[in-house]
Protein backbone atom coordinates (compact mmCIF):
# COMPACT_ATOMS: atom_id res chain seq x y z
CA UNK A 1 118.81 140.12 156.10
CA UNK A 2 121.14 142.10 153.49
CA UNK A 3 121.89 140.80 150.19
CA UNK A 4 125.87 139.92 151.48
CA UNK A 5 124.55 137.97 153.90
CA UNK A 6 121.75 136.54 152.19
CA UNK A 7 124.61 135.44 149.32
CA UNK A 8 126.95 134.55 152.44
CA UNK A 9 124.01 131.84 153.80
CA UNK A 10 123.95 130.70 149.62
CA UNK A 11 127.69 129.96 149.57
CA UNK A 12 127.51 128.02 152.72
CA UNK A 13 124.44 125.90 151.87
CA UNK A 14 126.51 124.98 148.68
CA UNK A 15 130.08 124.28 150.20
CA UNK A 16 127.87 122.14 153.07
CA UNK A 17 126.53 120.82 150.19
CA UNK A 18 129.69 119.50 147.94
CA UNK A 19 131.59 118.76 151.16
CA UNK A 20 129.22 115.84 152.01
CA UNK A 21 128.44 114.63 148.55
CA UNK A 22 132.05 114.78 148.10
CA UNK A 23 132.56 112.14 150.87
CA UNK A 24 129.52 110.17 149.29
CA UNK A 25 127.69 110.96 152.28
CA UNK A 26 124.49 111.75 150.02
CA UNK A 27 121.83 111.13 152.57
CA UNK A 28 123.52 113.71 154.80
CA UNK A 29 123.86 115.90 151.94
CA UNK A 30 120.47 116.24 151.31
CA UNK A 31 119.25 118.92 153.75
CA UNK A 32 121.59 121.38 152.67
CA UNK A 33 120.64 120.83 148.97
CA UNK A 34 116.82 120.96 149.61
CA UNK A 35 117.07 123.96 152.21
CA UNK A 36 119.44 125.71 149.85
CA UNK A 37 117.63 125.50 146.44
CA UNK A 38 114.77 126.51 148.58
CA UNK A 39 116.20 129.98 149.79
CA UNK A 40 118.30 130.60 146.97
CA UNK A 41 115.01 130.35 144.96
CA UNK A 42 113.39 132.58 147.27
CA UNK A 43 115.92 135.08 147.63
CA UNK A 44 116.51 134.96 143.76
CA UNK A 45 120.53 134.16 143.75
CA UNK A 46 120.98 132.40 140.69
CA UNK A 47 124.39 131.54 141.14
CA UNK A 48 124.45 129.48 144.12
CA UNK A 49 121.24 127.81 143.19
CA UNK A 50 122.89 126.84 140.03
CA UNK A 51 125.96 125.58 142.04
CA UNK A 52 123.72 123.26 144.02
CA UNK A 53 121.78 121.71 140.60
CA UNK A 54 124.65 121.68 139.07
CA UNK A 55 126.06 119.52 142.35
CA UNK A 56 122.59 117.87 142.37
CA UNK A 57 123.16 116.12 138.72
CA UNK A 58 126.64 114.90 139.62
CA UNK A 59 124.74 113.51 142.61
CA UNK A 60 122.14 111.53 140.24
CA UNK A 61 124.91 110.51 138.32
CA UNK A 62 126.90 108.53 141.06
CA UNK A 63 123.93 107.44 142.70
CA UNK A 64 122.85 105.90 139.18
CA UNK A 65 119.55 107.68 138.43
CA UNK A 66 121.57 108.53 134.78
CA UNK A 67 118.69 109.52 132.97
CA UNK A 68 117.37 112.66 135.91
CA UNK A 69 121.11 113.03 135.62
CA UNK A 70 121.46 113.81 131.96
CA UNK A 71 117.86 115.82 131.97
CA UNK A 72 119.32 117.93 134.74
CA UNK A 73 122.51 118.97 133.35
CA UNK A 74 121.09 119.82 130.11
CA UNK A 75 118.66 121.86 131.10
CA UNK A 76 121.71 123.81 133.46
CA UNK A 77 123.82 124.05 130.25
CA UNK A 78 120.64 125.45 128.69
CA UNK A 79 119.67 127.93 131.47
CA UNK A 80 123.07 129.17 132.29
CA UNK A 81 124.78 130.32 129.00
CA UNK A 82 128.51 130.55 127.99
CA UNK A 83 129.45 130.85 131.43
CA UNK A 84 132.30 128.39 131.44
CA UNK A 85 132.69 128.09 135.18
CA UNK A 86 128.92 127.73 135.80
CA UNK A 87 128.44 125.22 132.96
CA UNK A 88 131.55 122.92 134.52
CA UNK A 89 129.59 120.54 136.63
CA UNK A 90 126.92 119.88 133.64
CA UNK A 91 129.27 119.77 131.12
CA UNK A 92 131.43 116.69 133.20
CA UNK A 93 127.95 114.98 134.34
CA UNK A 94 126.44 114.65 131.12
CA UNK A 95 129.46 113.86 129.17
CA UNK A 96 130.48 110.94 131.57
CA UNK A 97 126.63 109.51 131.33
CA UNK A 98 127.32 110.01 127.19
CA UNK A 99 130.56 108.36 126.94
CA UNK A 100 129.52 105.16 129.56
CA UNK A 101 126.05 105.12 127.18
CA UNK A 102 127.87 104.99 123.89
CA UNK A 103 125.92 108.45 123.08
CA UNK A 104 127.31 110.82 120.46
CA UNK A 105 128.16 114.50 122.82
CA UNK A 106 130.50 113.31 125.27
CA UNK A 107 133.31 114.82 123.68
CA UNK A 108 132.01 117.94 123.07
CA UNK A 109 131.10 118.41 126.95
CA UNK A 110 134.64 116.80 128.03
CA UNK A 111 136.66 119.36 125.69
CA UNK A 112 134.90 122.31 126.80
CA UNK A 113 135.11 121.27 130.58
CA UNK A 114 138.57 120.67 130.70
CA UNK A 115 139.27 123.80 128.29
CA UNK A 116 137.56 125.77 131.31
CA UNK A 117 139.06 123.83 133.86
CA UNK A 118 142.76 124.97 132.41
CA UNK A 119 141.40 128.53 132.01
CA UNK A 120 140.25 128.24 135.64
CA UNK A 121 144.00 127.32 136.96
CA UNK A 122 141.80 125.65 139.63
CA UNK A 123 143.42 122.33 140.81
CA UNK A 124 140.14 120.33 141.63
CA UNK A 125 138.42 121.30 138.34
CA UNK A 126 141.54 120.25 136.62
CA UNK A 127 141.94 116.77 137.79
CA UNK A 128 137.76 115.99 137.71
CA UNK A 129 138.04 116.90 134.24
CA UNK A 130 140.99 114.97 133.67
CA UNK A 131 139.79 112.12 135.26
CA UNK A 132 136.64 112.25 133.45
CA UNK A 133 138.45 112.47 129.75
CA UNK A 134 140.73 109.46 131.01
CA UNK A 135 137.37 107.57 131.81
CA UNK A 136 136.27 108.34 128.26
CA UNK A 137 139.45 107.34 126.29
CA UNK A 138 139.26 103.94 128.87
CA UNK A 139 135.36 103.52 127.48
CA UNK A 140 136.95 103.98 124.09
CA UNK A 141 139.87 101.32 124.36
CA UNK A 142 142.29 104.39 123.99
CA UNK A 143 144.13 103.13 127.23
CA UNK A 144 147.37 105.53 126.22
CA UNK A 145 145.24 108.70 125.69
CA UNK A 146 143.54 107.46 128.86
CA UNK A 147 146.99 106.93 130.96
CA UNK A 148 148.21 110.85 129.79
CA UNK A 149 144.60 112.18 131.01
CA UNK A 150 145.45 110.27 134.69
CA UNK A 151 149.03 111.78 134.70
CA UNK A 152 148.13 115.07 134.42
CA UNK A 153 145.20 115.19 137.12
CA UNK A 154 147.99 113.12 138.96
CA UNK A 155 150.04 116.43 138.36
CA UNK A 156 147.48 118.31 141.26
CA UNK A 157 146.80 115.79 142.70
CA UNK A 158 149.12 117.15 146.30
CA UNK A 159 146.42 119.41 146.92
CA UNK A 160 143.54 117.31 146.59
CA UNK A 161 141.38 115.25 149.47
CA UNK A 162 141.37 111.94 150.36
CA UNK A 163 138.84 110.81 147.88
CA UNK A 164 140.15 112.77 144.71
CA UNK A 165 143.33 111.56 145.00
CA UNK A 166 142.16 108.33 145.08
CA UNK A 167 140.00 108.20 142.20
CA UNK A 168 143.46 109.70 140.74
CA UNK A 169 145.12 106.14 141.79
CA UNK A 170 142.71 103.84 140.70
CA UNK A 171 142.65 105.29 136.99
CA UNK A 172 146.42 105.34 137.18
CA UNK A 173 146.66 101.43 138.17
CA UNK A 174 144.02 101.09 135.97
CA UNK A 175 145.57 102.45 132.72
CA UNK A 176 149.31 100.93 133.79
CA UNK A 177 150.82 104.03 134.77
CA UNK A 178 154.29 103.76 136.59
CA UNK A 179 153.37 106.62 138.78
CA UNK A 180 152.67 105.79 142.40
CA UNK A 181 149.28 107.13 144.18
CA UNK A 182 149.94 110.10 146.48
CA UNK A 183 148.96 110.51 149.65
CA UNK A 184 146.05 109.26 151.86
CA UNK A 185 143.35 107.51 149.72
CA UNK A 186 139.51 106.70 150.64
CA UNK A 187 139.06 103.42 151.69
CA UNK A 188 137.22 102.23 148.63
CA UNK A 189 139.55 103.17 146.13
CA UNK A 190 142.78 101.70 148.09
CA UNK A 191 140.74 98.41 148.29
CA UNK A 192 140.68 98.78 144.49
CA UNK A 193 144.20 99.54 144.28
CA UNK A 194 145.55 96.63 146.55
CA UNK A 195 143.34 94.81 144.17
CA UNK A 196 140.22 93.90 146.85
CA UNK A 197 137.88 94.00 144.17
CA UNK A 198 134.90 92.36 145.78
CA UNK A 199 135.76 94.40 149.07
CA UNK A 200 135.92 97.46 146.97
CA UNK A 201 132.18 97.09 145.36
CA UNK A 202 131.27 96.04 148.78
CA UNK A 203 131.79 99.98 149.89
CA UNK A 204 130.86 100.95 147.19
CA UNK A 205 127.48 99.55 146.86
CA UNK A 206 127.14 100.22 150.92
CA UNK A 207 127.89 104.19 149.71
CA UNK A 208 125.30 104.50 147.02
CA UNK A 209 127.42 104.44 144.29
CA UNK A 210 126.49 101.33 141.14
CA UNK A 211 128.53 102.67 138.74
CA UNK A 212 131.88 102.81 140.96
CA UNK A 213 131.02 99.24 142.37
CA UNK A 214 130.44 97.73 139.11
CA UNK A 215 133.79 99.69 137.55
CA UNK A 216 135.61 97.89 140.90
CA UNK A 217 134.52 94.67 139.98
CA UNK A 218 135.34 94.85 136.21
CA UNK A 219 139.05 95.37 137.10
CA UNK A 220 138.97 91.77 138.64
CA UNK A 221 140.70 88.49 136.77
CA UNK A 222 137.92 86.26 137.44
CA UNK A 223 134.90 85.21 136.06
CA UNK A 224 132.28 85.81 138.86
CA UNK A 225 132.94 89.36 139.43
CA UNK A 226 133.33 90.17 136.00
CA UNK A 227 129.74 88.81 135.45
CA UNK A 228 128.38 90.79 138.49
CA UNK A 229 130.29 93.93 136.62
CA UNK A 230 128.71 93.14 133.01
CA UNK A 231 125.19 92.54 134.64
CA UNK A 232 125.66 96.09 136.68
CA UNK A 233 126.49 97.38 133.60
CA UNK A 234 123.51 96.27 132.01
CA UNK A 235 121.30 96.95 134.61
CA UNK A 236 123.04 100.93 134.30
CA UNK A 237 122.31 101.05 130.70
CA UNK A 238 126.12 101.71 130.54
CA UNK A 239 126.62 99.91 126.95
CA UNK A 240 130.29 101.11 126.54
CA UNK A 241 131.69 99.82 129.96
CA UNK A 242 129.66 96.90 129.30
CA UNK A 243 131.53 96.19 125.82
CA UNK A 244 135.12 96.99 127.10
CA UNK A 245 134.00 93.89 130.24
CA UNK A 246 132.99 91.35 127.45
CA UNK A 247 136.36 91.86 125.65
CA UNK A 248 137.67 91.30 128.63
CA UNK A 249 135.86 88.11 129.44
CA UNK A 250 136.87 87.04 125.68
CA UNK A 251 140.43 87.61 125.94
CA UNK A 252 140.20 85.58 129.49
CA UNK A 253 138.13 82.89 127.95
CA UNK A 254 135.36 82.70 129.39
CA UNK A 255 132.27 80.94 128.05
CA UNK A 256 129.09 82.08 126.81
CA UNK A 257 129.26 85.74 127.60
CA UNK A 258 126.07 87.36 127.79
CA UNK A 259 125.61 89.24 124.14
CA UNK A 260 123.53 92.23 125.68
CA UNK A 261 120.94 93.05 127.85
CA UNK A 262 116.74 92.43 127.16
CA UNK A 263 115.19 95.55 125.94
CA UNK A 264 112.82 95.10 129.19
CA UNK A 265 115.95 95.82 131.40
CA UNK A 266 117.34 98.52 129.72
CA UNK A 267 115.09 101.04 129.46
CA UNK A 268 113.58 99.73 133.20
CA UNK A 269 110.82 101.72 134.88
CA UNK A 270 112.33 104.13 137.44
CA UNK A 271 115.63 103.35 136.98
CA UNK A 272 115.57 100.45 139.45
CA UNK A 273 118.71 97.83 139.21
CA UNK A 274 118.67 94.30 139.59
CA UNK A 275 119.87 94.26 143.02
CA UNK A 276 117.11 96.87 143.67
CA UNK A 277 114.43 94.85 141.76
CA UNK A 278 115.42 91.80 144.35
CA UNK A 279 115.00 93.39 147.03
CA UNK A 280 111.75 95.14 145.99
CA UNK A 281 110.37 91.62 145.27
CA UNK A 282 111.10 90.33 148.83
CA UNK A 283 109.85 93.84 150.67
CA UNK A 284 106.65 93.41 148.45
CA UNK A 285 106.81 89.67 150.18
CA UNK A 286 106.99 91.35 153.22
CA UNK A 287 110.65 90.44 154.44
CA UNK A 288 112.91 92.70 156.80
CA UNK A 289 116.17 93.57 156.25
CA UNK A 290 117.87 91.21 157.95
CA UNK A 291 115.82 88.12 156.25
CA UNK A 292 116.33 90.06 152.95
CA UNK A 293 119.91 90.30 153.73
CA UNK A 294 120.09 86.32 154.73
CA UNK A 295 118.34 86.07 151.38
CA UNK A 296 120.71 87.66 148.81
CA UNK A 297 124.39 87.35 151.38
CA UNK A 298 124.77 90.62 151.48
CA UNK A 299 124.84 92.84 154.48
CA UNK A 300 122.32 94.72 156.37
CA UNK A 301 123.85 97.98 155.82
CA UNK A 302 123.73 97.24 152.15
CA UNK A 303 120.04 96.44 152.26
CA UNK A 304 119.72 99.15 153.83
CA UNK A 305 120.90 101.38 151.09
CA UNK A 306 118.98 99.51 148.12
CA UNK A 307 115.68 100.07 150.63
CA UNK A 308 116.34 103.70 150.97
CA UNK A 309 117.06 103.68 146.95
CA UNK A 310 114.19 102.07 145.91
CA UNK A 311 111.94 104.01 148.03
CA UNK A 312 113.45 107.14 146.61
CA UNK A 313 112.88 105.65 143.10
CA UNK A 314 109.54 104.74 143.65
CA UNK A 315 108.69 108.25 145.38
CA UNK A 316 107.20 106.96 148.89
CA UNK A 317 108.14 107.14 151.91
CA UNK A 318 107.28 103.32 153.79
CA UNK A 319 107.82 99.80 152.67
CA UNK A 320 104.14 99.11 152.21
CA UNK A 321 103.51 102.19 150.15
CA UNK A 322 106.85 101.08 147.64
CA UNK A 323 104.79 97.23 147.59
CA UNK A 324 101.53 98.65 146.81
CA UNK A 325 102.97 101.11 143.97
CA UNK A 326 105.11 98.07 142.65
CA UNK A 327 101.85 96.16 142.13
CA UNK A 328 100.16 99.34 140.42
CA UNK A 329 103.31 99.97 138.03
CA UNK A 330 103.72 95.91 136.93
CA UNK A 331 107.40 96.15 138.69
CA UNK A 332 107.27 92.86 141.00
CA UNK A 333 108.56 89.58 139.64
CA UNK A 334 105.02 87.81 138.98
CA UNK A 335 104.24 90.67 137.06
CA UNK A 336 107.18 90.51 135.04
CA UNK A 337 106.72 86.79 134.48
């Protein structure tokens, strides 16, 4: 095969790639990102294998596994030099996990993303950077700064796909702006708009993505899914969304807000959440998913995700091989007792 087509099967591994993860359709994503590292590697095209890491950290960090996330990225930013269009994805991955931790660095990868996003001219790189400073000024309690970063991804936002344009009208309800969402919006976020909170972290948590569900949630009036966002939080390690919630709860009035979470939880083995810790507890007592779904009201299909997660976590493939290593590693409940 020549070297244009070699780079032509590169480019479409990637852009198969990004157009599933983009519709947070990771688990059919994941052929084209394996497959394509794989020949890129082989064929020695650094550019498209850096694409796909690069799209592979932004992956970790909306599936919630932060910390492979973070490790990623930086190495990328490392590897990859002053490249400003190859160091994009890195720069927005690991200063969203930096500004949701409280970590000193976000704003140093924010500015220089959205400094090569302008430079670019290129609409979707615009409005993820955007969105990603407006998420950072929210974090901050800088709801203004955060409202102008929403109205100017809102500015591109006529080109962009269902699901960018609707993370473009949830951060514009969510900082107060008067403008009006555009277009067709992905399910989740017009839950979130119409204000279907619970409905909204529902899908979310059904797509793979903590972070988005617990952010739905933490928009919510009332007490119960604002605890369910503070614990998510928690459970995330996500210590400045976590503080902006139990303002919230303050200012509502709720009682005895939790102060923070155990030491235990936050730095937790594997990067397993509560909900994933439950349900590793009842497949280590042998349940199926439809008793583990009686067991915790949720649904199937959502059991079926935090299975699939937790056996990714764990690194095995069967139920009985995620019990046995949960015994080895301390990580059931009677060991944690």
């Amino acid at each position: 095969m020549s070297g244009h087509c070699e780079a032509q099967a590169d480019r479409a591994f990637t852009n198969l790639y990004s157009m599933y993860t983009g519709q947070r359709r990771f688990a059919d994503a994941e052929r084209y990102y394996l497959d394509g590292v794989a020949y890129c590697d082989e064929h020695d095209i650094v550019t498209y294998a850096t694409c796909l890491r690069g799209e592979r950290a932004s992956v970790l960090e909306k599936t919630g596994r932060w910390e492979d996330a973070a490790l990623l990225a930086a190495e990328l930013l490392e590897r990859v030099g002053a490249s400003p269009i190859n160091r994009f994805s890195s720069l927005i991955t690991l200063g969203k996990i930096r500004a949701r931790r409280g970590e000193p660095g976000a704003w140093e990868c924010l500015d220089e993303a959205a400094a090569a996003a302008d430079g670019s001219a290129e609409p979707s790189l615009i409005a993820e950077a955007r969105l990603a400073r407006a998420e950072a000024y929210w974090l901050k309690a800088d709801v203004e700064a955060a409202r102008r970063e929403a109205e100017l991804a809102d500015e591109v936002a006529a080109s962009r796909n269902s699901w960018e344009r609707g993370a473009i009208g949830v951060w514009l309800s969510r900082t107060g702006s008067t403008r009006l969402s555009k277009g067709e919006l992905a399910a989740a976020y017009l839950l979130q708009i119409k204000g279907d909170w619970q409905g909204a972290a529902e899908l979310w948590t059904e797509l793979g993505c903590p972070f988005d569900a617990a952010m739905a949630l933490s928009d919510a009036g009332d007490e119960k899914p604002l605890r369910d966002a503070l614990q998510a939080f928690d459970d995330l390690g996500a210590a400045a969304a976590a503080r902006i919630t139990r303002q919230k709860m303050r200012r509502l009035g709720i009682k005895s807000v939790p102060v923070g979470p155990r030491t235990t939880t936050r730095a937790h083995p594997r990067g397993l959440t509560r909900r994933d810790r439950e349900v590793l507890d009842l497949i280590c007592a042998g349940r199926t998913n439809a008793q583990i779904a009686e067991h915790l009201f949720i649904s199937v299909r959502t059991v079926d995700h935090h299975v699939s997660a937790v056996l990714a976590k764990l690194e095995v493939r069967t139920r009985n091989a995620a019990a046995s290593q949960a015994v080895r590693l301390g990580l059931t409940a009677a060991a944690e007792s």
